[in-house]
N, C-alpha and C. Protein backbone atom coordinates (compact mmCIF):
# COMPACT_ATOMS: atom_id res chain seq x y z
N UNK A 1 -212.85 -125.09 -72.53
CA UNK A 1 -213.37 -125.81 -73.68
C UNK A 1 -214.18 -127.01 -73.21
N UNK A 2 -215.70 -127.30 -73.65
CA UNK A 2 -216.17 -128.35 -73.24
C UNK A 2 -215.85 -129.69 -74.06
N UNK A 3 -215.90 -130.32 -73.43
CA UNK A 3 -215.46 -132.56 -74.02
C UNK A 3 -216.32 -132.73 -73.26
N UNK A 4 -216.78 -133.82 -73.88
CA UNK A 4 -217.41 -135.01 -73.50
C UNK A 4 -216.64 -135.97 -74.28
N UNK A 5 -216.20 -136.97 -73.46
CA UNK A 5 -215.43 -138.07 -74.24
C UNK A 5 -215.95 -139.51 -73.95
N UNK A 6 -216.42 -140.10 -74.87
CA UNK A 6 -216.77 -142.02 -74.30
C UNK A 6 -215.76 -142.47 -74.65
N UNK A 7 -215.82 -143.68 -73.83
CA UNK A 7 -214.77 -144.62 -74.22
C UNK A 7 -215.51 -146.31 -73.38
N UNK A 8 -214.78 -147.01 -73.95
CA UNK A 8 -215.44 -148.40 -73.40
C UNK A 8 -216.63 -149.40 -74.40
N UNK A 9 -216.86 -148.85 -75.79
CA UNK A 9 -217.48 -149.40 -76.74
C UNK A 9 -216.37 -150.82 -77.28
N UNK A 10 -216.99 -151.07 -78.30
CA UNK A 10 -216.13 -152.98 -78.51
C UNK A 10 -216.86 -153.35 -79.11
N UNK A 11 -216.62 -154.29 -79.64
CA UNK A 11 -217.34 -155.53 -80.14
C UNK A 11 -217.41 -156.64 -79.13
N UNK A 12 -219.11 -156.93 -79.03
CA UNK A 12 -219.58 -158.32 -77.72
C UNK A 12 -220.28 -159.34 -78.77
N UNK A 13 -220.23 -160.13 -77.91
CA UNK A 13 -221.07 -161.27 -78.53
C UNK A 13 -222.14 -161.25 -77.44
N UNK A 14 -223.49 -161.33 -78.36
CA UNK A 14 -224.99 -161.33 -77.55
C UNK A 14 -224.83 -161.92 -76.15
N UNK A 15 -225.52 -161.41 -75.64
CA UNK A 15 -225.94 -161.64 -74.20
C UNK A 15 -224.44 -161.41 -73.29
N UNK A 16 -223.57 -160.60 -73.99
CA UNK A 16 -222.12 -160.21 -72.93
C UNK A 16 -222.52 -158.63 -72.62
N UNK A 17 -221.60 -158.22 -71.81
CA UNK A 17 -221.84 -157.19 -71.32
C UNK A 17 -220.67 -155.72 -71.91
N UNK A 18 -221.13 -154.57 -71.16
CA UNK A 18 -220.00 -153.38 -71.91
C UNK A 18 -220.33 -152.35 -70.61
N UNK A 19 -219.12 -151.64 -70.17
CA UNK A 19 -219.74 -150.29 -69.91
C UNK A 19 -218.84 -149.22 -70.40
N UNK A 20 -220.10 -148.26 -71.25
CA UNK A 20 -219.67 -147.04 -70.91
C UNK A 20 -219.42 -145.85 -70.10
N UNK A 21 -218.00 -145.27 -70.73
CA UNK A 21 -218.06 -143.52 -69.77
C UNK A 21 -218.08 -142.65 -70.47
N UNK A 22 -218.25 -141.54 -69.65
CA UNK A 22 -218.31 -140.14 -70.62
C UNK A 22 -217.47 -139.55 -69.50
N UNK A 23 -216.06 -138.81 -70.15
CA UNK A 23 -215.67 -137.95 -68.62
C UNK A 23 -215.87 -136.89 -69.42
N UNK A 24 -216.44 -135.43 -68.58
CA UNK A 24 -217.17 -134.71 -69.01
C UNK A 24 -216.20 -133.48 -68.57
N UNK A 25 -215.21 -131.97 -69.41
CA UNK A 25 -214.93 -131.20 -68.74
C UNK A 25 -215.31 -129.92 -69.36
N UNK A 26 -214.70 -128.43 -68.69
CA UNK A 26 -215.30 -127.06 -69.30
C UNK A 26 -216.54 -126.83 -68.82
N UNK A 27 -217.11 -127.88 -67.68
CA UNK A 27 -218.67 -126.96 -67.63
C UNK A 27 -218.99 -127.30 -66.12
N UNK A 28 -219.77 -127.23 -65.23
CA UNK A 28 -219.70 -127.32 -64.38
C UNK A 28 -220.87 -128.49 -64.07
N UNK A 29 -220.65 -130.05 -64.38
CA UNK A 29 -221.15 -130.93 -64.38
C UNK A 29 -222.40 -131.38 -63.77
N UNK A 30 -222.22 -130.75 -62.15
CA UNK A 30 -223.56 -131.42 -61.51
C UNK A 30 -224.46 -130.51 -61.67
N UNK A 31 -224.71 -129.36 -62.31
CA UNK A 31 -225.81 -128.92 -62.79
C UNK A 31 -226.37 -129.28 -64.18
N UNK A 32 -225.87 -130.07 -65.23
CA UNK A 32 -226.19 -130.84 -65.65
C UNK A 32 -227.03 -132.00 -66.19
N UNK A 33 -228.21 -132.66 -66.67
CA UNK A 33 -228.70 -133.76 -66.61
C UNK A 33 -227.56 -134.40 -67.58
N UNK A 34 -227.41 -135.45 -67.32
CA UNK A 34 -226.45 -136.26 -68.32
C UNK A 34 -226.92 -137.45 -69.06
N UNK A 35 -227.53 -137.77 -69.95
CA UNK A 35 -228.34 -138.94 -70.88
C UNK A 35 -227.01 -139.42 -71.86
N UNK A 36 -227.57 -140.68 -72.53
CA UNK A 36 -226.90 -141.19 -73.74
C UNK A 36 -228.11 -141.95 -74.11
N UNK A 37 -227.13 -141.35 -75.45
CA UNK A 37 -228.25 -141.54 -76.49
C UNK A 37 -227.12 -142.55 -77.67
N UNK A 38 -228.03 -143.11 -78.65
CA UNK A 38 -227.60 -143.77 -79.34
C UNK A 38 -228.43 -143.84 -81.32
N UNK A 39 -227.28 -144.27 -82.24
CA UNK A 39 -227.50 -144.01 -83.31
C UNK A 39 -227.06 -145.52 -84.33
N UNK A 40 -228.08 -146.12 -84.83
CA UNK A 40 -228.13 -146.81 -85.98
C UNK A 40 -227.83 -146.65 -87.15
N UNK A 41 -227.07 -147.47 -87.72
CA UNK A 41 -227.17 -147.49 -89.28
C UNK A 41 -228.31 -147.16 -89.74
N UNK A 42 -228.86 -145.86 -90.32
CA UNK A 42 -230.34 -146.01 -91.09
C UNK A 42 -231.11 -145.64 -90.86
N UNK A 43 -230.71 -145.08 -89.67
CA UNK A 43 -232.06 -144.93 -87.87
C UNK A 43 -231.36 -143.46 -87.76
N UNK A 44 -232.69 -143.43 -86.69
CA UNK A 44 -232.40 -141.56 -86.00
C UNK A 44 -231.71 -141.79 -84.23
N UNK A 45 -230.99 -141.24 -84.25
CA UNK A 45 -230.65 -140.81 -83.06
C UNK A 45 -232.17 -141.00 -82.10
N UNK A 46 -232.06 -142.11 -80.91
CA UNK A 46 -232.35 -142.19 -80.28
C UNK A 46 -231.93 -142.03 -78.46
N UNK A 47 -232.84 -141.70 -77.66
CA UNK A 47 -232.70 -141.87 -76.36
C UNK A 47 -232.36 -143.18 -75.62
N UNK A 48 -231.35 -143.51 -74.70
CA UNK A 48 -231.31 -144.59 -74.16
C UNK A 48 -231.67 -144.49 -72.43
N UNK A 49 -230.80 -143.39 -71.86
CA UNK A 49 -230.79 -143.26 -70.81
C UNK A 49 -230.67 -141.93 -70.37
N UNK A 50 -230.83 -141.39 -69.04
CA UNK A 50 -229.97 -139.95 -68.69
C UNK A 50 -230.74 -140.04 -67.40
N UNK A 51 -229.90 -139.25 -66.56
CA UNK A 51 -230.08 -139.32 -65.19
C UNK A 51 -229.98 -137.50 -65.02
N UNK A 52 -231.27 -137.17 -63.99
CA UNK A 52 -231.38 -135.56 -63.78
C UNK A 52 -229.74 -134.77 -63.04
N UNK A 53 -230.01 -133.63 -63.21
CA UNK A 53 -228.82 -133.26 -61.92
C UNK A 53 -229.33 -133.72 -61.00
N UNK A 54 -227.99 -133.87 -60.18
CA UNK A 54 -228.36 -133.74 -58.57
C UNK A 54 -228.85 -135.37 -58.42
N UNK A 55 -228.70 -136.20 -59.35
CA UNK A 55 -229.71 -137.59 -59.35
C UNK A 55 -230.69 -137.32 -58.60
N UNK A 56 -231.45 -136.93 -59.11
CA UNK A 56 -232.91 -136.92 -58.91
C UNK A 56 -233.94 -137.66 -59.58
N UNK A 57 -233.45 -138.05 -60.37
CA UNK A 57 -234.09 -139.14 -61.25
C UNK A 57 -233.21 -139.76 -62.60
N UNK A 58 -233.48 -140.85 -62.98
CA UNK A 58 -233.20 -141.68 -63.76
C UNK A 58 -234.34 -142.11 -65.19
N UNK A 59 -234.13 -141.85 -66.09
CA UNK A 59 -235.30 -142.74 -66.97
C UNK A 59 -234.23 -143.63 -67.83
N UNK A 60 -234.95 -144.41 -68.45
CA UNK A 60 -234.63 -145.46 -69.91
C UNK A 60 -235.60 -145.37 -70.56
N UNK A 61 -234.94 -145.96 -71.80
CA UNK A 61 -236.23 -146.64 -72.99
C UNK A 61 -236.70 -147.46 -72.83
N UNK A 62 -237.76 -147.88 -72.88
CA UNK A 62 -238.73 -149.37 -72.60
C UNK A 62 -237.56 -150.65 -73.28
N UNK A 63 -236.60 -150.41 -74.31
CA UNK A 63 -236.00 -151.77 -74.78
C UNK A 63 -234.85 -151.86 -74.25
N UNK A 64 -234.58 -151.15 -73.34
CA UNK A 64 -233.03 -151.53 -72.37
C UNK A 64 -233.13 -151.33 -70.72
N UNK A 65 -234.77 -151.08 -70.54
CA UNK A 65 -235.13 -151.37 -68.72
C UNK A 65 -234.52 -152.78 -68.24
N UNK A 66 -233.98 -152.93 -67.11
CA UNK A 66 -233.69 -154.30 -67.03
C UNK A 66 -232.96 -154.69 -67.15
N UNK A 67 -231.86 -154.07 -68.32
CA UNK A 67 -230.70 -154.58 -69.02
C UNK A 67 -229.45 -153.34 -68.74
N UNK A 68 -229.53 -152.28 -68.96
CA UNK A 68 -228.87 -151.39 -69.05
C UNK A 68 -228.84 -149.91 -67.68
N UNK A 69 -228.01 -149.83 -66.97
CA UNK A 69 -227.99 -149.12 -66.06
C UNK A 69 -227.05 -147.62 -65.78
N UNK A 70 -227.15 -146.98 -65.82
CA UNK A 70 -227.05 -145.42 -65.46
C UNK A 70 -226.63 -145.02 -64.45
N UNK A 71 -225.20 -144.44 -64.12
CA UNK A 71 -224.87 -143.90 -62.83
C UNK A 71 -224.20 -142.43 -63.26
N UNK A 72 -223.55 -141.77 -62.34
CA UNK A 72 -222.95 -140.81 -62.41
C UNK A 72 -222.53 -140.46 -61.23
N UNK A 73 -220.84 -139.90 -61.60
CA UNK A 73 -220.14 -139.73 -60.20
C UNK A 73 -219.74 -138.13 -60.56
N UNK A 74 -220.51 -137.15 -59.42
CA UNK A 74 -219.62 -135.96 -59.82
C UNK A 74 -218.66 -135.19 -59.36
N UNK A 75 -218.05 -136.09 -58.47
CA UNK A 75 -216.56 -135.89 -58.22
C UNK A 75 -215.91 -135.98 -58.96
N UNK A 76 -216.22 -137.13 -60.11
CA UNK A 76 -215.29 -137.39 -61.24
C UNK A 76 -215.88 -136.42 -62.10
N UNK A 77 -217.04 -135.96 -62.65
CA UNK A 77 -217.11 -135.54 -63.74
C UNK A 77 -217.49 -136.79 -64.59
N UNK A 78 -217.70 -137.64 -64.46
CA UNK A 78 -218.29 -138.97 -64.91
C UNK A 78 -219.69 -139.71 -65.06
N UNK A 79 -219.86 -139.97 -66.25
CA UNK A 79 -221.49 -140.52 -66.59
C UNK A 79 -221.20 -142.10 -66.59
N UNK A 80 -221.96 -142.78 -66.56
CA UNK A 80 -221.86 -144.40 -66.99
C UNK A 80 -222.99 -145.01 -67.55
N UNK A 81 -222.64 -145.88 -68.59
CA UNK A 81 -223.82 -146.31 -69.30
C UNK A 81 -222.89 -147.95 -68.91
N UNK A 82 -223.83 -148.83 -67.87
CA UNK A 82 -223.76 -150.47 -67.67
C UNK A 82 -224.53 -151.08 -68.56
N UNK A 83 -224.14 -151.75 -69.30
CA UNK A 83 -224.92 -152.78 -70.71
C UNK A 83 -224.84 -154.66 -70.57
N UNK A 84 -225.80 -154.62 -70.05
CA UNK A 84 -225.86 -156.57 -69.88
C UNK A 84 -226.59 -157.16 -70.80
N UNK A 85 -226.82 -158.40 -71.13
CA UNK A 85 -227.30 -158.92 -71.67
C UNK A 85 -227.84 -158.23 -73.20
N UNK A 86 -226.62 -157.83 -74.07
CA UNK A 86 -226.62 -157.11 -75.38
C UNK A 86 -227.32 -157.85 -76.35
N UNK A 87 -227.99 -157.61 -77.11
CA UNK A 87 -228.26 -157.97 -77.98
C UNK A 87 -227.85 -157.24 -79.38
N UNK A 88 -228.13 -157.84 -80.68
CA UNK A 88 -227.58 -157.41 -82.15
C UNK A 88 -228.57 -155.97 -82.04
N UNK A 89 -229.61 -156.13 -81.54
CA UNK A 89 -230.35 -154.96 -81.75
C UNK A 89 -230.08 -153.97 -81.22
N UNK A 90 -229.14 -153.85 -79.99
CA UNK A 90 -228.09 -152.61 -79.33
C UNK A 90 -226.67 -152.13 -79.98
N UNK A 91 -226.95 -152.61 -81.57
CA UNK A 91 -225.48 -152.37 -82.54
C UNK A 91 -225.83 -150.93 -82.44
N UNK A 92 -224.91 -149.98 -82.11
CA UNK A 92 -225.36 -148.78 -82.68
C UNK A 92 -223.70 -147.83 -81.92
N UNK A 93 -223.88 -146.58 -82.69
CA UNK A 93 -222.96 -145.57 -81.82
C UNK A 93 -223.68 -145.01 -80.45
N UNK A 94 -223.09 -145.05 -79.61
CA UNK A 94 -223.93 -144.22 -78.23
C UNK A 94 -223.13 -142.80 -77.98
N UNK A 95 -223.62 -141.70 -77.89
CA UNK A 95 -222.90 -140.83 -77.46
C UNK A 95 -223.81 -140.03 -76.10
N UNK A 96 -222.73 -139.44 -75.99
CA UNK A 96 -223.02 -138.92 -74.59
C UNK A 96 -223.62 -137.38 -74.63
N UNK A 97 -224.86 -137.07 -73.57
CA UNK A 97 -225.56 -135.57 -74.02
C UNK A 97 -225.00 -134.73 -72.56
N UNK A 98 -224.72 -133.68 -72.53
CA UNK A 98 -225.04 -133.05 -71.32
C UNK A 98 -226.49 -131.90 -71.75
N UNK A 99 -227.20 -131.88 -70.83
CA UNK A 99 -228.11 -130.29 -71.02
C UNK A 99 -228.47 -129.86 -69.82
N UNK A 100 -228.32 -128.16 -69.32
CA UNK A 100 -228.56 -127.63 -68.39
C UNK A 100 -229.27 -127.37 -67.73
N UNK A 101 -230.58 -127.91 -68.79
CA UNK A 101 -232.14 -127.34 -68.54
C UNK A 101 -232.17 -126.18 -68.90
N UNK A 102 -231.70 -125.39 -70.08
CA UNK A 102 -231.74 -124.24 -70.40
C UNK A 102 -231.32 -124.34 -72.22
N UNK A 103 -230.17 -123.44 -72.17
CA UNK A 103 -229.81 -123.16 -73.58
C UNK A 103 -228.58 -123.99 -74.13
N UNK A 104 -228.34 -124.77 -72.83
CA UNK A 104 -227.09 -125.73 -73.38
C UNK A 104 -226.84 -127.02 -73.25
N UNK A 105 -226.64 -127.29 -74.31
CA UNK A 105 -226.40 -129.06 -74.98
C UNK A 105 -225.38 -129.25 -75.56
N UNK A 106 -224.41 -130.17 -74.88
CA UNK A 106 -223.27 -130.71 -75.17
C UNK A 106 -223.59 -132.19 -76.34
N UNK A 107 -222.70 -132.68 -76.91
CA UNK A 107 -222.66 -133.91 -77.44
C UNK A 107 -221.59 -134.25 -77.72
N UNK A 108 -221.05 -135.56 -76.96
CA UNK A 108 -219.75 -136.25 -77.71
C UNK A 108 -219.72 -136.61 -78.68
N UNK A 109 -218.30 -137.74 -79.33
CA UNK A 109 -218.14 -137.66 -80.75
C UNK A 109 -218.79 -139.18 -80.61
N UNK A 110 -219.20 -139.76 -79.82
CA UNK A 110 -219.87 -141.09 -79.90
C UNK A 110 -218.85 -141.86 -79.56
N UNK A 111 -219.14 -143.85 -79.37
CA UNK A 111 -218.27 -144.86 -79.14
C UNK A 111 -219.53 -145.92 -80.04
N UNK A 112 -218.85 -146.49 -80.54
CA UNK A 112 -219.48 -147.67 -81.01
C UNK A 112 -219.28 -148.91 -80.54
N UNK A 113 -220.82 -149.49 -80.74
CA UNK A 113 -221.11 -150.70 -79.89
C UNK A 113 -221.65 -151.64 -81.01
N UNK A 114 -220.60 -152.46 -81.21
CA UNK A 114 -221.31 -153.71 -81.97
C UNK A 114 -221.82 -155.01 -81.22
N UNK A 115 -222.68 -155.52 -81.72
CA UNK A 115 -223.24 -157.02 -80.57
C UNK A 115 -223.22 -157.76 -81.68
N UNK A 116 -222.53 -158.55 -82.01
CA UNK A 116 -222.40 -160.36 -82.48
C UNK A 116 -221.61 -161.50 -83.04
N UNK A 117 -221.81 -162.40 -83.09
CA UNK A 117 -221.36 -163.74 -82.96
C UNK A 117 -220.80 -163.59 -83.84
């Protein structure tokens, strides 16, 4: 059975930090690209991050370069989303994607991230 599970969302106050995980099982991980993505009140499901199999590459969104960092361990079966310097405008649910480069796409049930004072 595949999971993807986050955990590590909260409530921060601006400019504090968060990280997320995703431990990921049922599939055979490092073939994989693993991204998170994230969802607004009101808003569409957006892209934040995801890193290729094999880390071969890394991208972000232009509004969390700088701020927000991407690893993955696949010994663990583990994604990470590092979040610094949060702002109110990073309120959102983030969930976690797997896709194979083919016909399969995973999605967790999300973690929510609130930012403020």
């Amino acid at each position: 059975q595949v999971q993807l599970v986050e955990s590590g969302g909260g409530l921060v106050q601006p400019g504090g930090s968060l990280r997320l995980s995703c431990a990921a099982s049922g599939f055979v991980f490092s073939g994989y690209a693993m991204s998170w993505y994230r969802q607004a009140p009101g808003k569409e499901r957006e892209f934040v991050a995801g890193i290729r199999r094999a880390d071969t590459g890394i991208e972000y969104r232009d509004a969390v370069k700088g701020r927000f960092t991407s690893d993955r361990d696949n010994a663990q079966n583990t994604v990470y989303l590092e979040m610094h310097l949060l702002k109110p405008a990073d309120t959102a649910v983030y969930y976690c994607h797997a896709w194979n480069y083919s016909q399969h796409v995973y999605w967790g049930q999300g973690t929510q991230v609130t930012v403020s004072s």
